[in-house]
N, C-alpha and C. Protein backbone atom coordinates (compact mmCIF):
# COMPACT_ATOMS: atom_id res chain seq x y z
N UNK A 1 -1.50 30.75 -26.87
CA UNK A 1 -1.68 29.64 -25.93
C UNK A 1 -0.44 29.51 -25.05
N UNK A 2 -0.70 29.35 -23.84
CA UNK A 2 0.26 29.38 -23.08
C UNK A 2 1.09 27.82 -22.79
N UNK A 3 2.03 27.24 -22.23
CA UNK A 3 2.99 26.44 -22.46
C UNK A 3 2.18 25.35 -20.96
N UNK A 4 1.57 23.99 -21.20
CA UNK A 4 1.15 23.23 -20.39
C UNK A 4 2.73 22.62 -20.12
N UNK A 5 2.72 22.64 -18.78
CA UNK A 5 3.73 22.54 -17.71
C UNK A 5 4.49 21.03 -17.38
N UNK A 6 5.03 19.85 -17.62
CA UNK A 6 5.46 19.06 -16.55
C UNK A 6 6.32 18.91 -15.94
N UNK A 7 6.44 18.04 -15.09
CA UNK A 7 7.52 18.04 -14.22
C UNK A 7 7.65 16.59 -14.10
N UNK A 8 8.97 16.13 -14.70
CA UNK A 8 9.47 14.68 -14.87
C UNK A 8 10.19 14.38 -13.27
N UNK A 9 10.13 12.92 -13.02
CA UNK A 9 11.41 12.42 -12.01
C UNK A 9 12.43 12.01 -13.14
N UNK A 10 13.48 12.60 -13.23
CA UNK A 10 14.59 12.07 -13.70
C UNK A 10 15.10 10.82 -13.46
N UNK A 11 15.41 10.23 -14.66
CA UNK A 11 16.12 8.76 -14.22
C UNK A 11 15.20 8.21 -15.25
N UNK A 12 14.87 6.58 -15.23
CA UNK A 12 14.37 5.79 -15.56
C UNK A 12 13.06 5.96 -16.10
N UNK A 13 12.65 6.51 -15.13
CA UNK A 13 10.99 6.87 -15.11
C UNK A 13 10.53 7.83 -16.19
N UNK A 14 11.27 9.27 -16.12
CA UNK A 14 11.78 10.27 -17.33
C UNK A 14 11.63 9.44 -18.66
N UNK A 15 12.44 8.10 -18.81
CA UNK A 15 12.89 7.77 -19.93
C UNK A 15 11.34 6.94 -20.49
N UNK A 16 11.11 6.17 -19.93
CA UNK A 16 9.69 5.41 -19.86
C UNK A 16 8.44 6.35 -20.25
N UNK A 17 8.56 7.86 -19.56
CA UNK A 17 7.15 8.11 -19.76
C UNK A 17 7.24 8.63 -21.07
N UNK A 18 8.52 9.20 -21.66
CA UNK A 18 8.74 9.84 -22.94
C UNK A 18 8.53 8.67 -23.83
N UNK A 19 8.37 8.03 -23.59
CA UNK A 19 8.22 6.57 -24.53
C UNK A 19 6.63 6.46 -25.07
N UNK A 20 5.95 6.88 -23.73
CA UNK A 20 4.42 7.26 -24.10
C UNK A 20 4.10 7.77 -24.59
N UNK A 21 4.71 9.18 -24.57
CA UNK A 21 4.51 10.48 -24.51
C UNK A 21 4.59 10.44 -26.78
N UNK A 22 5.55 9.47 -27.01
CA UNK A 22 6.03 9.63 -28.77
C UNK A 22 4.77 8.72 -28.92
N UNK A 23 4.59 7.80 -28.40
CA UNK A 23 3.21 6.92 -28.66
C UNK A 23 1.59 7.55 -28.73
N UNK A 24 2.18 8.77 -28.20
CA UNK A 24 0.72 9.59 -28.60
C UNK A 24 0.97 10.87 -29.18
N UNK A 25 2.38 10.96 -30.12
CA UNK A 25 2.77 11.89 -30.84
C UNK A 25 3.13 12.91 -30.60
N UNK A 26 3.57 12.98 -28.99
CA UNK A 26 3.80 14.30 -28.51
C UNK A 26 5.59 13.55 -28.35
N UNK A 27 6.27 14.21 -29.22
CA UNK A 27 8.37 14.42 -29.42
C UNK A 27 8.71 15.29 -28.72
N UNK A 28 9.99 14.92 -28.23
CA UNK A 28 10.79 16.57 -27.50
C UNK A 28 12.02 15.97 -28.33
N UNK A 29 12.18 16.40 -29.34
CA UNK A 29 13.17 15.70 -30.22
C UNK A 29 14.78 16.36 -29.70
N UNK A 30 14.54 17.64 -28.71
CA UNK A 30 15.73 18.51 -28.24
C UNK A 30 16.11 17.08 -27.11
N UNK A 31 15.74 16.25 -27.07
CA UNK A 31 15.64 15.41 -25.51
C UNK A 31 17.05 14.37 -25.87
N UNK A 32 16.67 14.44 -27.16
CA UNK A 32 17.67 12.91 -27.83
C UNK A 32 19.07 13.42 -28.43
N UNK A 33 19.53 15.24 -28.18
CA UNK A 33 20.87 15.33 -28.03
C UNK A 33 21.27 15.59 -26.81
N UNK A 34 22.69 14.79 -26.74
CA UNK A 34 23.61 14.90 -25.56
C UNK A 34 23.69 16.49 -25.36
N UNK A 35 22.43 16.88 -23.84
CA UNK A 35 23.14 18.61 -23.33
C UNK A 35 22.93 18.40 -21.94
N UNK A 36 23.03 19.37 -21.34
CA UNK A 36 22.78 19.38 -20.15
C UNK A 36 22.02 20.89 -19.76
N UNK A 37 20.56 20.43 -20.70
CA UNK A 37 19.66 21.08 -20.66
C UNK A 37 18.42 20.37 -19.79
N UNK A 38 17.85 21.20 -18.85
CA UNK A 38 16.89 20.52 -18.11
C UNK A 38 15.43 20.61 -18.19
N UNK A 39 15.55 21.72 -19.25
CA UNK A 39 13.86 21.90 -20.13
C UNK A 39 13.57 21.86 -21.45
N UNK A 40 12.68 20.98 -21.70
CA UNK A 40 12.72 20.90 -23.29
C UNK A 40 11.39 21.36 -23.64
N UNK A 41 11.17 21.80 -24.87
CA UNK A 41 9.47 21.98 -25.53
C UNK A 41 9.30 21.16 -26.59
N UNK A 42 7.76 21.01 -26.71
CA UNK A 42 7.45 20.48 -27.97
C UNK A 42 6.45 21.90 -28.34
N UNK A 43 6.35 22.68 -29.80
CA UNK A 43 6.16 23.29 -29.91
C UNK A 43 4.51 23.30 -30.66
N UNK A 44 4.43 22.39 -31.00
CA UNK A 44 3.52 21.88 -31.83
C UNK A 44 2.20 21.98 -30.92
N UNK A 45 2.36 21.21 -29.37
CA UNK A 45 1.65 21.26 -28.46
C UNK A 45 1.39 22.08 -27.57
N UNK A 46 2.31 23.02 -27.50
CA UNK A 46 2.83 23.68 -26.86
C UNK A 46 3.22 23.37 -25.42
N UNK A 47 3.90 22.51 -25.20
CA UNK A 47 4.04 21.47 -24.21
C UNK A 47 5.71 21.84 -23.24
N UNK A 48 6.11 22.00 -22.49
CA UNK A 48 6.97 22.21 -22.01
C UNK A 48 7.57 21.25 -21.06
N UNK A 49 8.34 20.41 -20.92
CA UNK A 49 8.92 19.57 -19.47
C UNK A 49 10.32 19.65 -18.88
N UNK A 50 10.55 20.05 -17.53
CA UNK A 50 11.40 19.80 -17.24
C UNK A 50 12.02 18.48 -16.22
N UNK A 51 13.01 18.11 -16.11
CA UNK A 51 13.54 17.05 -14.95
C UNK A 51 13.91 17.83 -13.73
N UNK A 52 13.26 16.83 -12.80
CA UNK A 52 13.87 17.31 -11.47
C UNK A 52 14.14 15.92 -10.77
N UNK A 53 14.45 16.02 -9.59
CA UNK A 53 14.49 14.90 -8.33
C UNK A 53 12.92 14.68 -8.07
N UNK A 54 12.77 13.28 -7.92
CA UNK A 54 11.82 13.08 -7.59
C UNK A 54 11.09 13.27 -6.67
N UNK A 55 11.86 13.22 -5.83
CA UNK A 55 11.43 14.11 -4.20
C UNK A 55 10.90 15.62 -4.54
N UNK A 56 10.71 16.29 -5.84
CA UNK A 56 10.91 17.72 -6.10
C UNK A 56 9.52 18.07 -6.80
N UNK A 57 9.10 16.85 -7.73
CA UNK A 57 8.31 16.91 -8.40
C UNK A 57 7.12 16.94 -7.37
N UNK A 58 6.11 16.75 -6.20
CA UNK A 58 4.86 17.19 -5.98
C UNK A 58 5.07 18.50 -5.63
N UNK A 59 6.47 18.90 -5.42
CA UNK A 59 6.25 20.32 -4.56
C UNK A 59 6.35 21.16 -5.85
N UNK A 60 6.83 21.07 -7.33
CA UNK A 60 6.74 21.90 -8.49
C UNK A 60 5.00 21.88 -8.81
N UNK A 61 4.74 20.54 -8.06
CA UNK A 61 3.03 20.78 -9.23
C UNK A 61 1.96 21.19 -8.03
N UNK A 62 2.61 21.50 -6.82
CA UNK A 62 1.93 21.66 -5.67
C UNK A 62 1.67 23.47 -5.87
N UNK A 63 2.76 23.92 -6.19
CA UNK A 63 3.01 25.40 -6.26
C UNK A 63 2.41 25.84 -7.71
N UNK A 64 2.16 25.07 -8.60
CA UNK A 64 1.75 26.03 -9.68
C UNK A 64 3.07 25.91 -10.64
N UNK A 65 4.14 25.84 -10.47
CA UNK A 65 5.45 25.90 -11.14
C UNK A 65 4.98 24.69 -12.65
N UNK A 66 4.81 23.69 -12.08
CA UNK A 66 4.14 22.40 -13.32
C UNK A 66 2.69 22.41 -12.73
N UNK A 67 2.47 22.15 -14.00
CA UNK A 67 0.67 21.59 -13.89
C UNK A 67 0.54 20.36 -13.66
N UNK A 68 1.60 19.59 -14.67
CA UNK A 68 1.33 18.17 -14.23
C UNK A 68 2.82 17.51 -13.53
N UNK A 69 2.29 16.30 -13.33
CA UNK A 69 3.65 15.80 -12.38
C UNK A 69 3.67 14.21 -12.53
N UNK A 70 4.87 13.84 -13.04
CA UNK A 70 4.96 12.25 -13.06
C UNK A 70 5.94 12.15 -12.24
N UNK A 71 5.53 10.94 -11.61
CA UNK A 71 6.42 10.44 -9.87
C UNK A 71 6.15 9.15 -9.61
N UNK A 72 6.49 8.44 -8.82
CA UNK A 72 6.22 7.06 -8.44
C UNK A 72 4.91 7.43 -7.18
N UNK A 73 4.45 6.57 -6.52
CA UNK A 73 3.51 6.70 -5.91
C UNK A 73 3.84 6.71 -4.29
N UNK A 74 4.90 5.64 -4.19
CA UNK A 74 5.92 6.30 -2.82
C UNK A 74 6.42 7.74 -2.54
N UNK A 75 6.52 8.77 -3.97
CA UNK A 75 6.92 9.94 -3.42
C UNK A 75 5.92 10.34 -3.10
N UNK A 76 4.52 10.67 -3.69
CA UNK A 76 3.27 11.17 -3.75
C UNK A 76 2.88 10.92 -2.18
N UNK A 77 2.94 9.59 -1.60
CA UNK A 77 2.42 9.19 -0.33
C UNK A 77 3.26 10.09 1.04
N UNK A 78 4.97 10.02 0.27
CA UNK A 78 5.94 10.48 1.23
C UNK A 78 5.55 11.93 1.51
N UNK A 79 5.77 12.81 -0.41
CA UNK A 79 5.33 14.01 0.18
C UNK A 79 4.35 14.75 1.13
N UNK A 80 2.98 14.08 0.34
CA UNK A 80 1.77 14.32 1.05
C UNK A 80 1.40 15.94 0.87
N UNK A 81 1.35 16.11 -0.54
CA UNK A 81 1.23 17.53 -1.32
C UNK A 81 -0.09 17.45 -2.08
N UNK A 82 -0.89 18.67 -1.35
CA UNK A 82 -2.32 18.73 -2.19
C UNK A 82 -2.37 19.25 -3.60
N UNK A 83 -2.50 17.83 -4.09
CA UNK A 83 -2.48 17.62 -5.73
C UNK A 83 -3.72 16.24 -5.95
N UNK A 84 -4.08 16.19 -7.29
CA UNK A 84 -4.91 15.73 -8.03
C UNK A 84 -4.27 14.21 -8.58
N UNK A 85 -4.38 13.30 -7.88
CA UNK A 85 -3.98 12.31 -8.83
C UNK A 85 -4.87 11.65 -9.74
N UNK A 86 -4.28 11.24 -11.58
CA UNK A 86 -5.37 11.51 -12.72
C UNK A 86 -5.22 10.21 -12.58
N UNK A 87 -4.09 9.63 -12.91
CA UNK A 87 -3.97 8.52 -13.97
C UNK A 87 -2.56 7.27 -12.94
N UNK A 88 -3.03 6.34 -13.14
CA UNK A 88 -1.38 5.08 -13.08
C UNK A 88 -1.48 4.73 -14.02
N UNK A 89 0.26 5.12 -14.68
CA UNK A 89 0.80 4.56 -16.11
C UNK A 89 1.22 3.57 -15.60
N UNK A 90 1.18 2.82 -15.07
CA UNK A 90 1.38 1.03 -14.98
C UNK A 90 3.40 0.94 -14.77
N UNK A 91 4.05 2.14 -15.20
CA UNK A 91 5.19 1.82 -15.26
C UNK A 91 6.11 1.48 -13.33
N UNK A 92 7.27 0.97 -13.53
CA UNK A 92 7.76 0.71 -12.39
C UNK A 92 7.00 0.21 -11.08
N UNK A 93 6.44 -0.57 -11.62
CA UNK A 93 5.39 -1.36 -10.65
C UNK A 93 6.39 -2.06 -9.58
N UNK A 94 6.11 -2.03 -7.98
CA UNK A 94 6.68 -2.50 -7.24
C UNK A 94 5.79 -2.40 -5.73
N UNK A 95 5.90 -2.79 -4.20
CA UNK A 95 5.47 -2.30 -3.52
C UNK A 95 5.60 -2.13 -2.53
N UNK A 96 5.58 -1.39 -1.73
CA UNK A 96 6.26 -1.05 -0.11
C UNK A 96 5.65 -2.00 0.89
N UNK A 97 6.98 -2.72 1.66
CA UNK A 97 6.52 -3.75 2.41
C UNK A 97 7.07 -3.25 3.78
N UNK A 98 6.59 -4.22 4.93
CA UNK A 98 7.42 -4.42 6.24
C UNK A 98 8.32 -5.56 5.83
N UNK A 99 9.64 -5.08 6.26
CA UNK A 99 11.10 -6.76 5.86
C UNK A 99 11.44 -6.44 7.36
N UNK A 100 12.15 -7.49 7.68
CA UNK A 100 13.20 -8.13 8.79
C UNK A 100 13.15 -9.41 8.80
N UNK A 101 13.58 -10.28 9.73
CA UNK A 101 14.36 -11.38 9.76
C UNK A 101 13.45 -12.02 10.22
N UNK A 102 13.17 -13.52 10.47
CA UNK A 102 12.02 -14.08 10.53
C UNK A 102 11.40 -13.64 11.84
N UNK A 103 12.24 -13.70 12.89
CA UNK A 103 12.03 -13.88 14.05
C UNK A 103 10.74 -12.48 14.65
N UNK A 104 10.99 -11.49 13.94
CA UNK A 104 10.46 -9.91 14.03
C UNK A 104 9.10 -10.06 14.08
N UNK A 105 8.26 -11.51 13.02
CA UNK A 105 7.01 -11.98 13.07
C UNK A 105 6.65 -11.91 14.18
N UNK A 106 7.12 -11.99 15.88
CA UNK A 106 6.61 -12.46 16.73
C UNK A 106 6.38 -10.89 17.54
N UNK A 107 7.51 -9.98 16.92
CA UNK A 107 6.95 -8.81 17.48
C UNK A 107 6.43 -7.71 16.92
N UNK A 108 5.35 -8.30 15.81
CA UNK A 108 5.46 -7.01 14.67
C UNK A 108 4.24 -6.28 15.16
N UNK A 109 3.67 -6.84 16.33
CA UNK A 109 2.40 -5.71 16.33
C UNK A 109 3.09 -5.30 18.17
N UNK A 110 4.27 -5.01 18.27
CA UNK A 110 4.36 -4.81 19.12
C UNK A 110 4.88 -2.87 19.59
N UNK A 111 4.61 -2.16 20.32
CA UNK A 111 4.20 -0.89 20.33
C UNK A 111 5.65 -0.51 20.26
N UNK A 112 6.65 -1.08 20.84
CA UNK A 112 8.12 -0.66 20.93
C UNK A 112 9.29 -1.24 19.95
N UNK A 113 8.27 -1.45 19.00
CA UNK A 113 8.98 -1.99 17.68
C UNK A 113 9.76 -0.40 17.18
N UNK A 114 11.02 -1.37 16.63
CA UNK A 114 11.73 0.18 16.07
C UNK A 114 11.76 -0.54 14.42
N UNK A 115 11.69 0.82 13.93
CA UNK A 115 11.14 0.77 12.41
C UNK A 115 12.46 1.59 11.40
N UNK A 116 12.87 0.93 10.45
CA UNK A 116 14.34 2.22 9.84
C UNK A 116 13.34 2.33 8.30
N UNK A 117 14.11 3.19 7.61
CA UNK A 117 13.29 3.43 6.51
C UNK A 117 13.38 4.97 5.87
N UNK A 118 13.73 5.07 4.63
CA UNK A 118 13.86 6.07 4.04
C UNK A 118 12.43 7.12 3.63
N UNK A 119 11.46 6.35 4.60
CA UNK A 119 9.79 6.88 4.27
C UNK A 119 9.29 6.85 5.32
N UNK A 120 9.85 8.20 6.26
CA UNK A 120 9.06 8.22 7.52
C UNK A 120 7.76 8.28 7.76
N UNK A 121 6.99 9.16 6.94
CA UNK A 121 5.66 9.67 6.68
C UNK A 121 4.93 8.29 6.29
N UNK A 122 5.54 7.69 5.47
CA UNK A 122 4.73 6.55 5.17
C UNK A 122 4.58 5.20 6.70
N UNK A 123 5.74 5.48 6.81
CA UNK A 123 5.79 4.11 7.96
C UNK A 123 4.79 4.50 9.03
N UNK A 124 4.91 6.13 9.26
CA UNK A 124 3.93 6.63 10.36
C UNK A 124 2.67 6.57 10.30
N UNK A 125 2.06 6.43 9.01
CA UNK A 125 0.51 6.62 8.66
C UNK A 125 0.16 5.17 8.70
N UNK A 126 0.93 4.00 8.09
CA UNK A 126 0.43 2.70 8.16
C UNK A 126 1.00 2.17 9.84
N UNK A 127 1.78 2.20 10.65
CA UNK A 127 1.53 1.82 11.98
C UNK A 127 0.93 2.40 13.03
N UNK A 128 1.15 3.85 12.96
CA UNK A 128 0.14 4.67 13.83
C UNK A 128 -1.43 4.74 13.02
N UNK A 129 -1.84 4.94 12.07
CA UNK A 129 -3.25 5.46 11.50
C UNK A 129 -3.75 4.06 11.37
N UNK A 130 -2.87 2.79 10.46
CA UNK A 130 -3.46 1.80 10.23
C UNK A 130 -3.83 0.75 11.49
N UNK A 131 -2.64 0.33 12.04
CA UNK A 131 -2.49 -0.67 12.41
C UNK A 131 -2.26 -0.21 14.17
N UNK A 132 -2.76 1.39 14.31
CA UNK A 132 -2.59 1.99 15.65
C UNK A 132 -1.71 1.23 16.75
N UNK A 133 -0.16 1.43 16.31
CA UNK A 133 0.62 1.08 17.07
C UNK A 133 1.48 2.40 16.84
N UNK A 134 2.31 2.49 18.20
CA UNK A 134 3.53 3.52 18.67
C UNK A 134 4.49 3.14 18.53
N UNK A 135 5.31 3.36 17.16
CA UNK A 135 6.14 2.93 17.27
C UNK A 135 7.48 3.66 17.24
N UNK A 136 8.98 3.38 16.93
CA UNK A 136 9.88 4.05 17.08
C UNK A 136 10.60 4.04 15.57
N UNK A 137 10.39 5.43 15.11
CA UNK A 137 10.54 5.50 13.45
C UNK A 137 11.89 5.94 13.35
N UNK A 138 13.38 5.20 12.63
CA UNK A 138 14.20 5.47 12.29
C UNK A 138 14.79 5.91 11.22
N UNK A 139 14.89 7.41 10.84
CA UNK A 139 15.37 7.73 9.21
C UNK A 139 16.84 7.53 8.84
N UNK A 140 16.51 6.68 7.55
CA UNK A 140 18.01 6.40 7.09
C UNK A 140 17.67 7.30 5.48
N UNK A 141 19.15 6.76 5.19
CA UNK A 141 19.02 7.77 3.99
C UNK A 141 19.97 6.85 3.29
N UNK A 142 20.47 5.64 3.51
CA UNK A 142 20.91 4.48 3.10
C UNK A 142 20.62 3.74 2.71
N UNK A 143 21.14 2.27 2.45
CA UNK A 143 20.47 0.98 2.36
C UNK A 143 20.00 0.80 3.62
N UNK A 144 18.42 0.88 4.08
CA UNK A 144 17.84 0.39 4.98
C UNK A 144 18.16 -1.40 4.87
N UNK A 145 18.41 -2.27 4.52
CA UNK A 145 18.41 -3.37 4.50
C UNK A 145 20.16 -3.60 6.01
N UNK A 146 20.80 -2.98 5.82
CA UNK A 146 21.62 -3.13 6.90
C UNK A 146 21.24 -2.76 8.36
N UNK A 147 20.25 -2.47 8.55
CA UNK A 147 19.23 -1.94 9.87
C UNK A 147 19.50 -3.04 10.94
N UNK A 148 18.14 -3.63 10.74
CA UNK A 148 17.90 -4.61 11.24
C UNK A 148 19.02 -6.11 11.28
N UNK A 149 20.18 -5.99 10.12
CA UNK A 149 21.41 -6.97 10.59
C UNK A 149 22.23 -6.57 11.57
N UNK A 150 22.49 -5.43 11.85
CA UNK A 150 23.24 -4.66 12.73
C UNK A 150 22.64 -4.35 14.01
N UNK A 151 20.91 -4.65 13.99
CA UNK A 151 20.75 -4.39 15.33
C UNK A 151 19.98 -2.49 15.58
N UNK A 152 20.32 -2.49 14.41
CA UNK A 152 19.48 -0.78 14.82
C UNK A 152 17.94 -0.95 14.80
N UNK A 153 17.40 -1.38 14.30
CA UNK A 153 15.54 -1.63 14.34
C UNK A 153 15.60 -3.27 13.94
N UNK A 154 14.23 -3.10 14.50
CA UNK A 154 13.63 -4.74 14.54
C UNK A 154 13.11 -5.29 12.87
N UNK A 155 12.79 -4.04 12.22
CA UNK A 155 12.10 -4.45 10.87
C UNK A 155 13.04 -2.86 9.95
N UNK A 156 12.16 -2.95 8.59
CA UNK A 156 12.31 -1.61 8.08
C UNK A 156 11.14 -2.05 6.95
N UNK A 157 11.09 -0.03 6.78
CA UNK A 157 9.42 -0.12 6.06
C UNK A 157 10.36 0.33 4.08
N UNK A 158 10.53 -0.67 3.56
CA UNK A 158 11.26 -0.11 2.26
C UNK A 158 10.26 -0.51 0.68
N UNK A 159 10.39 -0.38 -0.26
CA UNK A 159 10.32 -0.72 -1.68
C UNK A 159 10.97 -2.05 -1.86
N UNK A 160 9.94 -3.02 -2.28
CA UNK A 160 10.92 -4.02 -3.11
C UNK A 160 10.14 -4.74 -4.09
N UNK A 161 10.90 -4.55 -5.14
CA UNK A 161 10.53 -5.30 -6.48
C UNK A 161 10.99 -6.91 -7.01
N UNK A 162 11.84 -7.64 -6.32
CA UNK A 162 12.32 -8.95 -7.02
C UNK A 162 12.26 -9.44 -5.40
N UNK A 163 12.96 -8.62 -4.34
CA UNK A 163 12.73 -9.48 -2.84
C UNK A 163 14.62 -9.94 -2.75
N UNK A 164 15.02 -9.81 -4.29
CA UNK A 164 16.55 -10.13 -4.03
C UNK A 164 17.31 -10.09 -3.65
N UNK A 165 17.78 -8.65 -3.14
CA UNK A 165 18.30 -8.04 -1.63
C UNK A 165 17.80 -8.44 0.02
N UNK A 166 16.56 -8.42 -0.16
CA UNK A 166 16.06 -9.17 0.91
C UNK A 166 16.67 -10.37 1.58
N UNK A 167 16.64 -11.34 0.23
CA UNK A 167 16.86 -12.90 0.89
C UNK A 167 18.66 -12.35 0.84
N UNK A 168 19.22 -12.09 -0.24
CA UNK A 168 20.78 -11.86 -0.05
C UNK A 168 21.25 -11.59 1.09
N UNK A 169 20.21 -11.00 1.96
CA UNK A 169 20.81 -10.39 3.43
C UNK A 169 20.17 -10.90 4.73
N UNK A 170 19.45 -12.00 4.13
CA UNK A 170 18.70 -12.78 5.29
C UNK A 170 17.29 -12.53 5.99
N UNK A 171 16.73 -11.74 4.98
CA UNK A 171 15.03 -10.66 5.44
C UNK A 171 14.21 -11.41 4.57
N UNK A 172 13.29 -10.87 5.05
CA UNK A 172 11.87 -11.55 4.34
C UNK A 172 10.67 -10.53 4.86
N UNK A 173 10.13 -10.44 3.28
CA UNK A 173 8.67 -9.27 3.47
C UNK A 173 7.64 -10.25 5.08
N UNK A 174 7.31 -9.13 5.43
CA UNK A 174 6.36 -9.56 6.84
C UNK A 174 5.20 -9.02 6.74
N UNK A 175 4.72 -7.96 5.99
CA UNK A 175 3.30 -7.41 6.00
C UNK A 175 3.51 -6.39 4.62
N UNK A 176 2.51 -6.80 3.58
CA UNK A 176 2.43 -5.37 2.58
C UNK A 176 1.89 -4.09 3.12
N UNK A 177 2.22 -2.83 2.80
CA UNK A 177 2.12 -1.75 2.90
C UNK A 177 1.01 -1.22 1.76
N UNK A 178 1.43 -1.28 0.53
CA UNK A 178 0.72 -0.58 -0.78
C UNK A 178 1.46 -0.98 -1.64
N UNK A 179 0.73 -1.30 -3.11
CA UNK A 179 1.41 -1.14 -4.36
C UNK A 179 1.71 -0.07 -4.88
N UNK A 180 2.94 -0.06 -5.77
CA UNK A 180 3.68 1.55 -6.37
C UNK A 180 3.70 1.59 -7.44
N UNK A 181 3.74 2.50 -8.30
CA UNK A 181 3.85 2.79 -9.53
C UNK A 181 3.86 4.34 -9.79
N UNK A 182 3.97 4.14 -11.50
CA UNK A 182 3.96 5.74 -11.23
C UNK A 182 2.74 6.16 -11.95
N UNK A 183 2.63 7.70 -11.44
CA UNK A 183 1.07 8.10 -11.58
C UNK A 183 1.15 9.97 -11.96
N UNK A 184 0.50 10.06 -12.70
CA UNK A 184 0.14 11.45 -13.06
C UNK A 184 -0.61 12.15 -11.91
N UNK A 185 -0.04 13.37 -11.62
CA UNK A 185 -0.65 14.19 -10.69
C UNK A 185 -0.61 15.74 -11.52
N UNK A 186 -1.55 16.47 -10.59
CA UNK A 186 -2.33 17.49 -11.31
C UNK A 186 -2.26 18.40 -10.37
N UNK A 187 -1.46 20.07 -10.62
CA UNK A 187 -2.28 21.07 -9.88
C UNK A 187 -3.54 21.49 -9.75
N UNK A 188 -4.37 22.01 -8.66
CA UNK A 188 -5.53 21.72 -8.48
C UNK A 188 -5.92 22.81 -9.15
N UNK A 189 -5.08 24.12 -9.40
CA UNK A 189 -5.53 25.21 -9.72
C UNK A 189 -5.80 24.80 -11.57
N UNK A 190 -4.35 24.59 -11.99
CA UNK A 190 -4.70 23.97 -13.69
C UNK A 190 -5.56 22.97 -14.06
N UNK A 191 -6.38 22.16 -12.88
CA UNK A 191 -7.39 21.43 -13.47
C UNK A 191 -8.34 22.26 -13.61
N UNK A 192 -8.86 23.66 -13.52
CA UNK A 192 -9.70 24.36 -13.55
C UNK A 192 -9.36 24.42 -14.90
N UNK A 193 -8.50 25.51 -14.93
CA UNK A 193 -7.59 26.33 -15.53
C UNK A 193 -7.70 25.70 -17.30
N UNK A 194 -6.65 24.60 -17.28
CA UNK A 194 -6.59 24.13 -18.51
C UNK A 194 -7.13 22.48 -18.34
N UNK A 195 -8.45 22.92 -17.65
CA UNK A 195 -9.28 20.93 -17.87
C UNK A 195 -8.86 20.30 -18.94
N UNK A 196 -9.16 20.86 -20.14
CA UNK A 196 -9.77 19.71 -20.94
C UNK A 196 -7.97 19.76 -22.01
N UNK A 197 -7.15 20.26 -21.62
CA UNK A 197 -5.88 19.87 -22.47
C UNK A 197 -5.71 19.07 -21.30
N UNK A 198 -5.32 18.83 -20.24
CA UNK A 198 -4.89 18.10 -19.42
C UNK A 198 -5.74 17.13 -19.46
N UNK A 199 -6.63 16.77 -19.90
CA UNK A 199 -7.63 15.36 -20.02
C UNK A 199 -7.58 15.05 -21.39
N UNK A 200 -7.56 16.01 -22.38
CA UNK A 200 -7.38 15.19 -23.73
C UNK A 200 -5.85 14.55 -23.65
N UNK A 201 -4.71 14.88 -22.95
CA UNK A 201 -3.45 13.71 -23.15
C UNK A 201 -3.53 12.74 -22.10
N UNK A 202 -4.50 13.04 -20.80
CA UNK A 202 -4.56 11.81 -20.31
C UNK A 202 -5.37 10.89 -20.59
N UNK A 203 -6.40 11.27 -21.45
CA UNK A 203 -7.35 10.22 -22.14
C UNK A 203 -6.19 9.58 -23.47
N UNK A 204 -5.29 10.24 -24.11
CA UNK A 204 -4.30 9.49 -25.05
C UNK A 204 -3.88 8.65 -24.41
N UNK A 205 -3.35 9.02 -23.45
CA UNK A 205 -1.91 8.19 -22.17
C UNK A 205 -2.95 6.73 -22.17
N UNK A 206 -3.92 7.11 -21.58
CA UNK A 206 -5.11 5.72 -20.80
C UNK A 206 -5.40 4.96 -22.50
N UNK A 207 -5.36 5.07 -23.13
CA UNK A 207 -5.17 4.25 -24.35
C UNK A 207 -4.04 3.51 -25.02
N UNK A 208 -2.82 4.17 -24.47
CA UNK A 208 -1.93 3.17 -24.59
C UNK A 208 -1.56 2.48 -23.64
N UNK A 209 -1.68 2.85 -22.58
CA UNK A 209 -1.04 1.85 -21.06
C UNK A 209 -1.57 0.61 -21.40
C-alpha cells in the first residue's frame, strides 16, 4: 500500500488538525520530539504528512505531490488551484471583510475606490465579479490596517477575527466578504485513485468536528 499524502499549513492550524487527527487514532508520535524534521509517518495507516507555508499547500495538492491539503479557506480562494474541497473542520473560524474609516461608507461603491490588501485575487473577484465595480487593487504584504491611516487606499480587503486592531486604529468592518476556516482539499486525480481511504478519514474527521 502506498503512503496517502498530506500537506499541513504550518503554525497553529498544523497543531489543531493533529489534535483531530489523535481523536480518530491516527498519531505521528515522531511529531512530539523537538527536530527539525518536516515529514512525519504514521505507519500503521500508512499515512504520511508534511508542513509547508500555507500559501504552498494548494499548489502541493494541485500537482499530485499531497493528495490531501489542510489550509484556511482565504488561501484556497487566494490560490484558486483546481482541487476538491471535502470537508470544513470548523477550526480558525474568522472572516474576510471590507475595513476603513467611517467616512469610506459614502464611497464604497464607488469605481475609483483604491483597495490595499494582502488578497488581491480575492478583492478582485468580490468588487469586479460581485459587486461589478473597477477598482484600484493595492498589494501589501504588511499590516494592511496602516493603508488607509496614511492615505494610501480608501478601504482594505483583510481577515478579522475579534475587530481589535480595527477599532485600535480607528476602522470599522463596512461590507462582509466570506466566512473562513479551514477546510480539507483533495487532488482530483487521488479522489479517483484512493476514494474510499480518503473518505473513510473524512467521514472520521466529520464525526468529531
Amino acid at each position: 500500500m502506498e503512503y496517502l499524502t498530506f500537506a499541513l499549513a504550518k503554525g497553529r492550524l498544523s497543531e489543531k488538525t493533529l489534535e483531530l487527527f489523535e481523536k480518530i487514532g491516527i498519531c505521528f508520535d515522531d511529531m512530539k520530539e523537538k527536530s527539525r524534521k518536516l515529514i512525519f509517518t504514521n505507519e500503521e495507516y500508512k499515512i504520511k504528512i508534511f508542513l509547508s507555508k500555507s500559501s504552498d499547500v494548494p499548489t502541493y495538492v494541485e500537482s499530485g505531490t499531497a493528495d490531501i491539503g489542510i489550509v484556511g479557506k482565504d488561501t484556497i480562494l487566494e490560490e484558486n488551484r483546481n482541487l476538491y474541497e471535502l470537508l470544513d473542520l470548523k477550526l480558525g473560524k474568522c472572516k474576510m471583510i471590507v475595513a476603513g474609516k467611517e467616512e469610506a461608507l459614502k464611497i464604497l461603491d464607488n469605481n475609483d475606490l483604491r483597495v490595499a490588501t494582502k488578497y488581491p485575487n480575492i478583492a478582485k473577484d468580490y468588487f469586479f465579479k460581485q459587486k461589478h465595480q473597477t477598482v484600484e487593487i493595492i498589494k501589501l504584504n504588511g499590516s494592511v490596517e496602516l493603508a488607509p491611516i496614511v492615505g494610501l487606499s480608501d478601504v482594505i480587503v483583510d481577515i478579522v477575527e475579534t475587530g481589535n486592531t480595527l477599532i485600535a486604529n480607528g476602522l470599522m468592518p463596512l461590507a462582509d466578504i466570506c466566512p473562513l476556516s479551514a477546510r480539507v482539499v483533495a487532488n482530483r486525480v487521488s479522489m479517483k485513485t484512493e476514494h474510499k481511504r480518503i473518505m473513510d478519514i473524512i467521514d472520521k474527521l466529520r464525526e468529531v468536528i
